[in-house]
N, C-alpha and C. Protein backbone atom coordinates (compact mmCIF):
# COMPACT_ATOMS: atom_id res chain seq x y z
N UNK A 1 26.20 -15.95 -39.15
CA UNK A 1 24.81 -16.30 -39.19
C UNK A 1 24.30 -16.04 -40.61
N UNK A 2 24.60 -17.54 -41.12
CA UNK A 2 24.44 -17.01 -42.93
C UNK A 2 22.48 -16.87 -42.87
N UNK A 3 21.57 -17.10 -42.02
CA UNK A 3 20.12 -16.93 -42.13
C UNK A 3 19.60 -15.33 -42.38
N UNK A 4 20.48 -15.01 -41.49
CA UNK A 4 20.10 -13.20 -41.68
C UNK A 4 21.03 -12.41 -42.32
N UNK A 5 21.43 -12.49 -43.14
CA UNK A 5 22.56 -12.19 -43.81
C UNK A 5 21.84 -11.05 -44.89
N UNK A 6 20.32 -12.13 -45.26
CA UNK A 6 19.30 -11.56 -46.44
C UNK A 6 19.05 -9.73 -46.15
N UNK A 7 18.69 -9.98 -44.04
CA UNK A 7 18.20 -8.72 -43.82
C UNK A 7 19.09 -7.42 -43.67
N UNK A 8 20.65 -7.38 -43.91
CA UNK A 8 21.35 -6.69 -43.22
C UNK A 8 21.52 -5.77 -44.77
N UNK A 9 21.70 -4.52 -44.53
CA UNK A 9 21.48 -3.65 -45.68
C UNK A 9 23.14 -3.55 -46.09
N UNK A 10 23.45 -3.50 -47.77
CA UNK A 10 24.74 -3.62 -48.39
C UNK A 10 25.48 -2.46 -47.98
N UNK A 11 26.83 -2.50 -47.38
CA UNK A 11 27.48 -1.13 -47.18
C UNK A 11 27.76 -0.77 -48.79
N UNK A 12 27.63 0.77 -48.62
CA UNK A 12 27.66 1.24 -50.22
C UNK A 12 29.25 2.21 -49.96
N UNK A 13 30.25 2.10 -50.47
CA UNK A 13 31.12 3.00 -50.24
C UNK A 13 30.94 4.49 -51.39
N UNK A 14 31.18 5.33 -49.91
CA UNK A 14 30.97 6.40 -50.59
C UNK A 14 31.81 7.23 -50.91
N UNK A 15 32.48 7.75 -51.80
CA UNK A 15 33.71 8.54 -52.69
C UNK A 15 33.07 10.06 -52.39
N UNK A 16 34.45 10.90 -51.48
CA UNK A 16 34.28 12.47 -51.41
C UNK A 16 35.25 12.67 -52.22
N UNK A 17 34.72 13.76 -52.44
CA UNK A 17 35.82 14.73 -53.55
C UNK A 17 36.76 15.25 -52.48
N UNK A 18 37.85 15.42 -52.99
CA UNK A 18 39.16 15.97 -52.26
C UNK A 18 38.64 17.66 -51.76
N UNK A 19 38.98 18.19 -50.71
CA UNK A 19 38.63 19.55 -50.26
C UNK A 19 39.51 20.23 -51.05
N UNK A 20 40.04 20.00 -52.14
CA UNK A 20 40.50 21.17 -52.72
C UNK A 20 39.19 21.93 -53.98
N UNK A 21 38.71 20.50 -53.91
CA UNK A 21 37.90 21.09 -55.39
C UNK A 21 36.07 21.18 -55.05
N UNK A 22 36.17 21.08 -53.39
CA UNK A 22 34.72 21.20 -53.41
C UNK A 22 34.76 22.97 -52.38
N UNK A 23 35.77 22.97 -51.43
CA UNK A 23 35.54 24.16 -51.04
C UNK A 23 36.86 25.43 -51.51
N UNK A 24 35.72 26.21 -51.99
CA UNK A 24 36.84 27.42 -52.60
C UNK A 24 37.66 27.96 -51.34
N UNK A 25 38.36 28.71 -51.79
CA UNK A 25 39.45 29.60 -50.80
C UNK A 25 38.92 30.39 -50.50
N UNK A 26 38.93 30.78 -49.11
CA UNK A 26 37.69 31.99 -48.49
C UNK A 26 38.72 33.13 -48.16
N UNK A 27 37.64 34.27 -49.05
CA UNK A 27 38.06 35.67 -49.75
C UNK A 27 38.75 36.39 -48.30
N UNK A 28 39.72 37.09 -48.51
CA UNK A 28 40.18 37.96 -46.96
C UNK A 28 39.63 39.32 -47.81
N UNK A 29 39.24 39.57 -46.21
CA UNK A 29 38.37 41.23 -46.21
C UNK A 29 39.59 42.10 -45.64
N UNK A 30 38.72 42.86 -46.17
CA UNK A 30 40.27 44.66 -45.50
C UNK A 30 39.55 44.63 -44.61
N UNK A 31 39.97 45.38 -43.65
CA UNK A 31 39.96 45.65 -42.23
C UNK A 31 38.79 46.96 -42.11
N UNK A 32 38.34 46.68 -41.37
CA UNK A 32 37.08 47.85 -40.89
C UNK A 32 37.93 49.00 -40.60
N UNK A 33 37.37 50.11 -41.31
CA UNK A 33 37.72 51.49 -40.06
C UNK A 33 37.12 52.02 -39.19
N UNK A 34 37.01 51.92 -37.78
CA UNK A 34 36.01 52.52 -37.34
C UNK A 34 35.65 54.21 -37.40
N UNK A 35 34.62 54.80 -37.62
CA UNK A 35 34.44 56.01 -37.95
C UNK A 35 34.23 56.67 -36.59
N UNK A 36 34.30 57.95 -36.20
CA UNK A 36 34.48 58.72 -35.16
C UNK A 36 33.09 59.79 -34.99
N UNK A 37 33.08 59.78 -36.27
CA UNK A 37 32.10 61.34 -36.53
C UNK A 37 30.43 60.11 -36.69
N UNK A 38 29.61 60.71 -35.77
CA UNK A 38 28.69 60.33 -35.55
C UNK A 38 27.24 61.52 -35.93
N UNK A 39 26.51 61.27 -37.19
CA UNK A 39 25.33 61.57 -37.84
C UNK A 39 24.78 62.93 -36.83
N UNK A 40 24.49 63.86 -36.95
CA UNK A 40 23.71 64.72 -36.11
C UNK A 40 22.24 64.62 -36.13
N UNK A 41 21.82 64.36 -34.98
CA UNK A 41 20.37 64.19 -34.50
C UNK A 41 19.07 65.12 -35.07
N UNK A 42 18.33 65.34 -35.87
CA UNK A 42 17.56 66.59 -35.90
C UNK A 42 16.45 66.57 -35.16
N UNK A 43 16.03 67.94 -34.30
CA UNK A 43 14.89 68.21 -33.67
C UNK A 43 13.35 67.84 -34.14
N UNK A 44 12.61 66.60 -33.91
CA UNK A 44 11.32 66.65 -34.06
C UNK A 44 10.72 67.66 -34.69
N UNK A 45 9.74 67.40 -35.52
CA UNK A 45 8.70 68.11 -36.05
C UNK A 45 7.76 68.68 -35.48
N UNK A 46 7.29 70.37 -35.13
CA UNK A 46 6.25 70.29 -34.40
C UNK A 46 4.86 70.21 -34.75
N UNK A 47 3.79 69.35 -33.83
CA UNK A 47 2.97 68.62 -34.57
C UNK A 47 1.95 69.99 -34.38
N UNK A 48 1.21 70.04 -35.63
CA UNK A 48 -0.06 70.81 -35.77
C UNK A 48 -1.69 70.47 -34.70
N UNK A 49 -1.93 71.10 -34.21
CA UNK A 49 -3.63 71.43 -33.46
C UNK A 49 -4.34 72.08 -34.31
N UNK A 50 -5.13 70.73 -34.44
CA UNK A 50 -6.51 70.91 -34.94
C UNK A 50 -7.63 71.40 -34.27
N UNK A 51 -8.32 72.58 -35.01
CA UNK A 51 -9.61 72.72 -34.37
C UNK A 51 -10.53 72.05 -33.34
N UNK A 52 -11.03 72.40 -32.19
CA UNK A 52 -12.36 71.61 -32.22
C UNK A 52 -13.07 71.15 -33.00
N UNK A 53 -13.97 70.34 -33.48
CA UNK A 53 -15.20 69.47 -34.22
C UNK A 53 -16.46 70.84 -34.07
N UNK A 54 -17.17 71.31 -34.84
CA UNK A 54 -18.88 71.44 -34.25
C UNK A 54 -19.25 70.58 -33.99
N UNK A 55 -20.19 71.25 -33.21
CA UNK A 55 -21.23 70.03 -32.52
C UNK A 55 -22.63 69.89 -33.75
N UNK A 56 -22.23 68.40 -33.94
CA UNK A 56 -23.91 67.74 -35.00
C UNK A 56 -24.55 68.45 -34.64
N UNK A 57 -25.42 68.87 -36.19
CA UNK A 57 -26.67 69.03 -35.95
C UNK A 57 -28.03 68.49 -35.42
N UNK A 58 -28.85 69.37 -34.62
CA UNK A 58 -30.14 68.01 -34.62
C UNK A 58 -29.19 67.17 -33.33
N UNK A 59 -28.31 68.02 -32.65
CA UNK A 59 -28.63 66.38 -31.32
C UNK A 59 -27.61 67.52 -30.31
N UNK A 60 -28.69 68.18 -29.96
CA UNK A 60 -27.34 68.84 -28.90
C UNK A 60 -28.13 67.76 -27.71
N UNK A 61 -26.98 68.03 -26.84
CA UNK A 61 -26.79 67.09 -25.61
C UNK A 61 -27.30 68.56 -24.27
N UNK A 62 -28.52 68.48 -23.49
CA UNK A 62 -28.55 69.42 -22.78
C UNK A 62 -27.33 68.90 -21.59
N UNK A 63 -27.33 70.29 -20.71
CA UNK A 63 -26.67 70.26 -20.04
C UNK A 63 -27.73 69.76 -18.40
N UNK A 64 -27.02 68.82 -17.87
CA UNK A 64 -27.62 68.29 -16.32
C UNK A 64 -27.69 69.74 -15.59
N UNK A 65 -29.49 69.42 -15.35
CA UNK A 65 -29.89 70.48 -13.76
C UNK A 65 -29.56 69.78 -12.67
N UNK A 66 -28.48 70.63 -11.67
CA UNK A 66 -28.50 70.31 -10.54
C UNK A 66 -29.18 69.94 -9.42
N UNK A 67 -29.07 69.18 -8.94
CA UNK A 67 -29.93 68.45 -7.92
C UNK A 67 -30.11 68.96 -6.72
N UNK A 68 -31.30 68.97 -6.10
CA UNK A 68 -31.42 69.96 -5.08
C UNK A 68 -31.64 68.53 -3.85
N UNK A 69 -30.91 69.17 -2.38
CA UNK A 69 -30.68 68.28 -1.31
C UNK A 69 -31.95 68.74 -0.77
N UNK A 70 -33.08 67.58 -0.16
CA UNK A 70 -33.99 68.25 0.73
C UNK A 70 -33.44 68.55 2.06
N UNK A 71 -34.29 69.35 2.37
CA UNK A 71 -33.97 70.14 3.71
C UNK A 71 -34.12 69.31 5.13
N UNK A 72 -35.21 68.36 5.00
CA UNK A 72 -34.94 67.46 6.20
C UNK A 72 -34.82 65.91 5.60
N UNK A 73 -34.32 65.26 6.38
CA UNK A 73 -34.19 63.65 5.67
C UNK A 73 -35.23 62.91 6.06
N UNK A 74 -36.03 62.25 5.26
CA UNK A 74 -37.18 61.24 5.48
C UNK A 74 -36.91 60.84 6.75
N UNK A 75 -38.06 60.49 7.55
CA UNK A 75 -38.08 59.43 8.14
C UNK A 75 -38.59 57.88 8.30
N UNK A 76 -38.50 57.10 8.47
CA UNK A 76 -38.66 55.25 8.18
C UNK A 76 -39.19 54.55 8.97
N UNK A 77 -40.07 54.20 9.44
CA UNK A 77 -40.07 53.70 10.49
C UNK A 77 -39.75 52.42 10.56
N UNK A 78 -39.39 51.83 12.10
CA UNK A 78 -38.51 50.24 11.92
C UNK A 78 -39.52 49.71 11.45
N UNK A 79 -39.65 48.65 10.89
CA UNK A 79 -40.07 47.49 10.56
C UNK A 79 -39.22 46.08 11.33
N UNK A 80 -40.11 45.30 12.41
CA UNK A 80 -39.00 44.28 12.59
C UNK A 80 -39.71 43.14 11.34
N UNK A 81 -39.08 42.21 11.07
CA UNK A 81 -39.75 41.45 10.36
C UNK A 81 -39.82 39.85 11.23
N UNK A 82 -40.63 38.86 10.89
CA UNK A 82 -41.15 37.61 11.43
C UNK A 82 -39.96 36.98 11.79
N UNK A 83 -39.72 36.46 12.79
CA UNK A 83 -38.14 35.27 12.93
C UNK A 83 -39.11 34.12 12.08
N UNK A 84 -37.77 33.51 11.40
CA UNK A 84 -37.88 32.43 10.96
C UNK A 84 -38.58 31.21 12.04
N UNK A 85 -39.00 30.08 11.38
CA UNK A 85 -39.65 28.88 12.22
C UNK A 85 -38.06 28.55 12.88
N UNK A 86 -38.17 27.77 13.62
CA UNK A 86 -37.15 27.14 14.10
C UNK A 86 -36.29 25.90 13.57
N UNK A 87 -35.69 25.71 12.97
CA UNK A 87 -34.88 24.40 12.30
C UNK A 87 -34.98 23.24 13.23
N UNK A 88 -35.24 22.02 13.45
CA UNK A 88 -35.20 21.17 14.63
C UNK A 88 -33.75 20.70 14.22
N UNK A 89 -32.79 20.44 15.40
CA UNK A 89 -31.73 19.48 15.24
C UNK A 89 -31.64 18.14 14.58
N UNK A 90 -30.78 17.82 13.95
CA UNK A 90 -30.63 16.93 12.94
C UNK A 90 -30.68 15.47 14.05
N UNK A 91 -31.24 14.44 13.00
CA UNK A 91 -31.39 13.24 14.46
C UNK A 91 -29.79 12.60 14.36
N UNK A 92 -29.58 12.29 15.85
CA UNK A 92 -28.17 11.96 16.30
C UNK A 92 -28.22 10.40 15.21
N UNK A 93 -26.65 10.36 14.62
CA UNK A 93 -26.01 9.76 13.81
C UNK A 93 -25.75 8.44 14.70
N UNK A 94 -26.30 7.11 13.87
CA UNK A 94 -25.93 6.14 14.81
C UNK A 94 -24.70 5.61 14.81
N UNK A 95 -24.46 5.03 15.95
CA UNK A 95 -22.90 4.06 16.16
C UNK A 95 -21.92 3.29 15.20
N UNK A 96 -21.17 3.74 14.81
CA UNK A 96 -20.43 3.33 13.88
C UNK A 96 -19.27 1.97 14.82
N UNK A 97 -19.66 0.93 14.34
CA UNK A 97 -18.98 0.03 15.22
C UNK A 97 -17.54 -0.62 14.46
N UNK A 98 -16.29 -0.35 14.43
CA UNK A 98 -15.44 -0.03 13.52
C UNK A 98 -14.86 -2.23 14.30
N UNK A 99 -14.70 -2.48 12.21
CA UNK A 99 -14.59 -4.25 13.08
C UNK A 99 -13.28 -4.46 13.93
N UNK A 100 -13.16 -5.12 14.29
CA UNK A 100 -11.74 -5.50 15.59
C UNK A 100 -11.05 -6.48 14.75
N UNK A 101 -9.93 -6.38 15.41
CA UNK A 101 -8.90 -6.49 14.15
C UNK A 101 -8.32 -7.52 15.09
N UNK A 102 -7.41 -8.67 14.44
CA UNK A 102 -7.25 -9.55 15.35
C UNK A 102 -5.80 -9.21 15.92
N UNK A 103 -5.17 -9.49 17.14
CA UNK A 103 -4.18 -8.80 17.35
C UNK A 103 -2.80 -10.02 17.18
N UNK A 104 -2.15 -8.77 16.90
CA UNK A 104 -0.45 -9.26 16.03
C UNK A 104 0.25 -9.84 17.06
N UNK A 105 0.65 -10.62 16.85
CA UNK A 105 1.49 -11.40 17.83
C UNK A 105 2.74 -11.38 17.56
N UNK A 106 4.16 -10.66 18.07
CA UNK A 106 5.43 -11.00 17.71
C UNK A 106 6.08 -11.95 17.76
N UNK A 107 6.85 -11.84 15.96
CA UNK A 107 7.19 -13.37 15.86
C UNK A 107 8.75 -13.27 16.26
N UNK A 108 8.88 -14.37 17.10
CA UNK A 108 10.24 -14.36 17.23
C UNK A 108 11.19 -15.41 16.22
N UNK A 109 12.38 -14.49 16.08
CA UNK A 109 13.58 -15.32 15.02
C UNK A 109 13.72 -16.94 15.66
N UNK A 110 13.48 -17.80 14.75
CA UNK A 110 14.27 -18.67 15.27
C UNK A 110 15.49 -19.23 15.03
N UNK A 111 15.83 -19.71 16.25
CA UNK A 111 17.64 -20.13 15.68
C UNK A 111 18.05 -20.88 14.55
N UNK A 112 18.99 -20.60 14.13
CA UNK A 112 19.44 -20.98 13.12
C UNK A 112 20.01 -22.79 13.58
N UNK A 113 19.60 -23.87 13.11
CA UNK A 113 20.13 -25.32 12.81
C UNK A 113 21.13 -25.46 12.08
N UNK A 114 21.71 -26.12 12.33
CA UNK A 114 23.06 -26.95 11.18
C UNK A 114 22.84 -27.99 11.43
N UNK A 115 22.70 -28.84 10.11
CA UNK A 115 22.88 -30.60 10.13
C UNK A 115 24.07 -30.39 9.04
N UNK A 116 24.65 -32.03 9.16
CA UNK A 116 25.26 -32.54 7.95
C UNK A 116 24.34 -32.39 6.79
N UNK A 117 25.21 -32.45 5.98
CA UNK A 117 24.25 -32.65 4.67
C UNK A 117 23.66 -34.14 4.73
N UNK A 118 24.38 -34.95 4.93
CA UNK A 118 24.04 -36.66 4.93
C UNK A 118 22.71 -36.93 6.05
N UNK A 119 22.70 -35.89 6.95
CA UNK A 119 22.00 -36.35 8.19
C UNK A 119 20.48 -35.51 7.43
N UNK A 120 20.71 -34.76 6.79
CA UNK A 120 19.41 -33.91 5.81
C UNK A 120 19.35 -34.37 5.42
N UNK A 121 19.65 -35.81 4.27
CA UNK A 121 19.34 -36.46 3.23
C UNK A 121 18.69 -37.60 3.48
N UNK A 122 18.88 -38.03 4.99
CA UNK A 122 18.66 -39.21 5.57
C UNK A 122 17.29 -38.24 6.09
N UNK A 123 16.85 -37.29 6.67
CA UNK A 123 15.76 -36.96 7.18
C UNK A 123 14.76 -36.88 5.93
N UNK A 124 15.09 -36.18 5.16
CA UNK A 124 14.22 -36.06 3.93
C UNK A 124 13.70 -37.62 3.58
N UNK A 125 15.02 -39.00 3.01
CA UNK A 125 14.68 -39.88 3.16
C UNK A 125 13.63 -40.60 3.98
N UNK A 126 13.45 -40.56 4.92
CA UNK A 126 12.47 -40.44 6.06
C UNK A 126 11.22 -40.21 6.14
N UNK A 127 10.93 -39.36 5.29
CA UNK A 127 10.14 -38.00 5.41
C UNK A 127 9.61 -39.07 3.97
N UNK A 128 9.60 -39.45 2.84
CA UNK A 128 9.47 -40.22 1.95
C UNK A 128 8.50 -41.00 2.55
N UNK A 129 9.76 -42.56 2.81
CA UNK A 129 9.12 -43.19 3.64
C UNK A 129 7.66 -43.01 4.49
N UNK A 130 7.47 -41.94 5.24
CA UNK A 130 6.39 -41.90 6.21
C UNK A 130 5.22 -41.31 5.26
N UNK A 131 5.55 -40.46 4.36
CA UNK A 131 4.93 -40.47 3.77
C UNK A 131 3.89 -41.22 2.90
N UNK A 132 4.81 -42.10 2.46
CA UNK A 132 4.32 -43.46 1.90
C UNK A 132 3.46 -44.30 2.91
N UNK A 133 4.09 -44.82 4.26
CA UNK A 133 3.47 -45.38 4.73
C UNK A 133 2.14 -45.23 4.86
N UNK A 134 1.65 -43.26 5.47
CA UNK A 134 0.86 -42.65 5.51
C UNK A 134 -0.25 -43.40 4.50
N UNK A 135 -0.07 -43.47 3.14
CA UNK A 135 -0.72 -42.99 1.89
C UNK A 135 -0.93 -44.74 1.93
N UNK A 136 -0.65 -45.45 2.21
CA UNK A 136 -0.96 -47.07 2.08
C UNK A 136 -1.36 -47.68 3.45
N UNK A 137 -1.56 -46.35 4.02
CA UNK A 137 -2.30 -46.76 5.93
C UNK A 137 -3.86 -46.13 5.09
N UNK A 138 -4.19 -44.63 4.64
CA UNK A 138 -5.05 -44.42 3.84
C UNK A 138 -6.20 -45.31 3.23
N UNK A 139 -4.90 -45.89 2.63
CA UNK A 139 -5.96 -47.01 1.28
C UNK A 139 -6.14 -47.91 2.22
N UNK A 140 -5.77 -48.87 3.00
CA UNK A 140 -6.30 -49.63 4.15
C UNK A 140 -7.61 -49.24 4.41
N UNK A 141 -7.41 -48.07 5.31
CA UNK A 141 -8.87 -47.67 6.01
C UNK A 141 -9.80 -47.77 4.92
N UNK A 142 -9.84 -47.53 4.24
CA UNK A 142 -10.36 -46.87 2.96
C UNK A 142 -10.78 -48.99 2.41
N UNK A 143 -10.31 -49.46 2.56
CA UNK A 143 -10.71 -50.64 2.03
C UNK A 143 -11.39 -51.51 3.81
N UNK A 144 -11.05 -51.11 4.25
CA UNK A 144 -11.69 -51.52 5.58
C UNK A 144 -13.07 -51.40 5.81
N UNK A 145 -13.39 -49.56 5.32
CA UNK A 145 -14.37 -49.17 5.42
C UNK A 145 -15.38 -50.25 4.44
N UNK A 146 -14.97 -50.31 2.97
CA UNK A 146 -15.52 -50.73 2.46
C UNK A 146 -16.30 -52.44 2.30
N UNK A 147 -15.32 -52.87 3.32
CA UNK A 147 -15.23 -54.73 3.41
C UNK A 147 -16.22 -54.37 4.80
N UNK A 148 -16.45 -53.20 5.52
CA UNK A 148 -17.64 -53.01 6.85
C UNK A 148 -19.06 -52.70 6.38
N UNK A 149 -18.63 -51.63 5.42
CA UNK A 149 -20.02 -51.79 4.28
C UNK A 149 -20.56 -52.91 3.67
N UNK A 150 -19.95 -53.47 3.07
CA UNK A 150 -20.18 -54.92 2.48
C UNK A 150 -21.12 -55.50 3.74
N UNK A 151 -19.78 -55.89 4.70
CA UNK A 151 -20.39 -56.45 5.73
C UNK A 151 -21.70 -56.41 6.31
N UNK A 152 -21.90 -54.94 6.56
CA UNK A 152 -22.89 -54.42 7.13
C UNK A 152 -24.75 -54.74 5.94
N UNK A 153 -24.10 -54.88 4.91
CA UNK A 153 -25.39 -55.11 3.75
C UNK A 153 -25.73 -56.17 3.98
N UNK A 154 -24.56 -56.97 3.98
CA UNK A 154 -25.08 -58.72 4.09
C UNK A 154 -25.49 -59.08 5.42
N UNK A 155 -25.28 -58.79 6.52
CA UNK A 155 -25.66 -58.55 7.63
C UNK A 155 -26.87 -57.99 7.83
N UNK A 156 -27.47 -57.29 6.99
CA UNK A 156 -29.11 -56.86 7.08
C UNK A 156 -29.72 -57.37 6.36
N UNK A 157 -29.55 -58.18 5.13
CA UNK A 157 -29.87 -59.33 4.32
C UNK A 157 -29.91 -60.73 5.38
N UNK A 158 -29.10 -60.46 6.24
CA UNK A 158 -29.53 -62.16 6.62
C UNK A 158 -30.70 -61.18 7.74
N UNK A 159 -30.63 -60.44 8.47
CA UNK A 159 -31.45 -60.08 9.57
C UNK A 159 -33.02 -60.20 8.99
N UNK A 160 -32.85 -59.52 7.47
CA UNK A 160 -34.30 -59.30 7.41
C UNK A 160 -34.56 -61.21 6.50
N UNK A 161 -33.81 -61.97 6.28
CA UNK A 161 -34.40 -63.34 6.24
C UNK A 161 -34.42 -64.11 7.55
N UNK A 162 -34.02 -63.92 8.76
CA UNK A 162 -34.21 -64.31 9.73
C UNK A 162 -35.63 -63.17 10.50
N UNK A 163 -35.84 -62.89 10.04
CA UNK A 163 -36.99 -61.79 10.34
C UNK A 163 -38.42 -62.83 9.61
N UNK A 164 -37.58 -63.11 8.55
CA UNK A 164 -39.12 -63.26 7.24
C UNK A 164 -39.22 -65.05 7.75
N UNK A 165 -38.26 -65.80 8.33
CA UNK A 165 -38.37 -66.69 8.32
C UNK A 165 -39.15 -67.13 10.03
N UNK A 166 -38.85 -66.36 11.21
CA UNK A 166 -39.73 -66.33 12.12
C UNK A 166 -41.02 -66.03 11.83
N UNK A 167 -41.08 -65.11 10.97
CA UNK A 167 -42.93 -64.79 10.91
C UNK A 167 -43.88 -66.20 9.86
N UNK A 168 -42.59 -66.57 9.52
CA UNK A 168 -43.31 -68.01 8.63
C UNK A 168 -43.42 -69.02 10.15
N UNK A 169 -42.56 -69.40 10.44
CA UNK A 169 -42.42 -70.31 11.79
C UNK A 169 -44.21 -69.91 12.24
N UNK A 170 -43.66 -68.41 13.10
CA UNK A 170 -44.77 -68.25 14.18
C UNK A 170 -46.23 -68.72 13.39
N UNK A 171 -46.26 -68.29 11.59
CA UNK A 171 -48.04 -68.69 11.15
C UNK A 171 -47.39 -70.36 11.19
N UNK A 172 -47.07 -70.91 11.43
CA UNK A 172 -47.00 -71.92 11.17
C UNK A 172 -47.53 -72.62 12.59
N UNK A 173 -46.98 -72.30 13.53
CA UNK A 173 -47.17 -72.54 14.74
C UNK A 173 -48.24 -72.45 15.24
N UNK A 174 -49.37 -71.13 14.49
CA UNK A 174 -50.43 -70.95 14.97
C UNK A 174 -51.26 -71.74 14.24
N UNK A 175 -51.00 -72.16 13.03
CA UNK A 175 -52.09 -73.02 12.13
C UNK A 175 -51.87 -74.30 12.89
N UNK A 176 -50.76 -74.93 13.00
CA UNK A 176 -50.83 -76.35 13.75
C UNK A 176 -51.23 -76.53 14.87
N UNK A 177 -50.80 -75.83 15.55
CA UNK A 177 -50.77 -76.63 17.09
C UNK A 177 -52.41 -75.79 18.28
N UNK A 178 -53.05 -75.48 17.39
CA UNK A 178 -54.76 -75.03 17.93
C UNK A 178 -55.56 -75.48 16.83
N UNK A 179 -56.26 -76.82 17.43
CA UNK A 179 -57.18 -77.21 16.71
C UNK A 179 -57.77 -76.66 16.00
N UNK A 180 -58.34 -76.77 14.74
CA UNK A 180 -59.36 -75.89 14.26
C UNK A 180 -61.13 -76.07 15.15
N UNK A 181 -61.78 -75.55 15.18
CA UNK A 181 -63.43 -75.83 15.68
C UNK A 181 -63.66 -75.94 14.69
């Protein structure tokens, strides 16, 4: 695909140096000794106590007088207090009429048909056909209607000149045939 050829980025070859000359020879260590004799612990320091503080000047803090219990305990008398008004019951919640649902009817499988293929091709064929016929029975009516319309216009065109032409007759009839006085 010489079109995209433009977008594909140039491989660049890239040259390593041989591992002899980029990583040195790694140094061997002597061997640990482990030591046996372990540091001796020394006893904590003991910590010095400090004095109490004096007490500031200018603010001593007295000391609380004890509280004396009386000898008999008050007495209270009940108090009942007012009952509340009465809350009236909440007004009953109207009918919730939940809509009806139309009911499911089970569908049953139907059997499975086999035709020829030829005898399907000939039905479909068919199925064309009637179609067609259908659709040029359509335009018929459909031009029928319209040649009854027609009809029906010119048909009230002659009614209303056979209308206009009696009412000429009848003045005619009445001017001639009664003498004038």
């Amino acid at each position: 695909m010489g079109i995209f050829d433009k977008f594909r980025k140039k491989e660049e070859k890239i040259s390593f140096p041989s591992e002899e000359k980029v990583v040195p020879a790694f140094p061997k260590s002597q061997p640990i000794k482990p030591k046996t004799e372990l540091p001796e612990i020394k006893p904590p320091k003991p910590t010095e106590v400090q004095p109490p503080l004096p007490p500031y000047p200018g603010r001593e803090i007295p000391k609380p007088e004890p509280l004396q219990q009386p000898k008999q305990k008050p007495t209270v008398p009940e108090v009942r207090a007012p009952k509340p008004p009465a809350i009236p019951p909440p007004p009953p919640l109207p009918e919730i009429k939940l809509p009806e649902l139309p009911e499911i009817e089970e569908r049953r499988a139907r059997p499975a048909i086999y035709i020829k293929v030829s005898k399907y091709r000939e039905l479909l064929d068919s199925m064309e056909k009637l179609k067609a016929s259908l659709k040029e029975l359509k335009r018929a009516l459909e031009e029928y209607k319209y040649a009854k319309a027609q009809e029906e216009e010119k048909l009230a065109v002659c009614n209303d000149t056979v209308r206009k032409v009696e009412g000429i007759i009848k003045f005619f009839e009445k001017t001639f045939t009664q003498p004038e006085e």
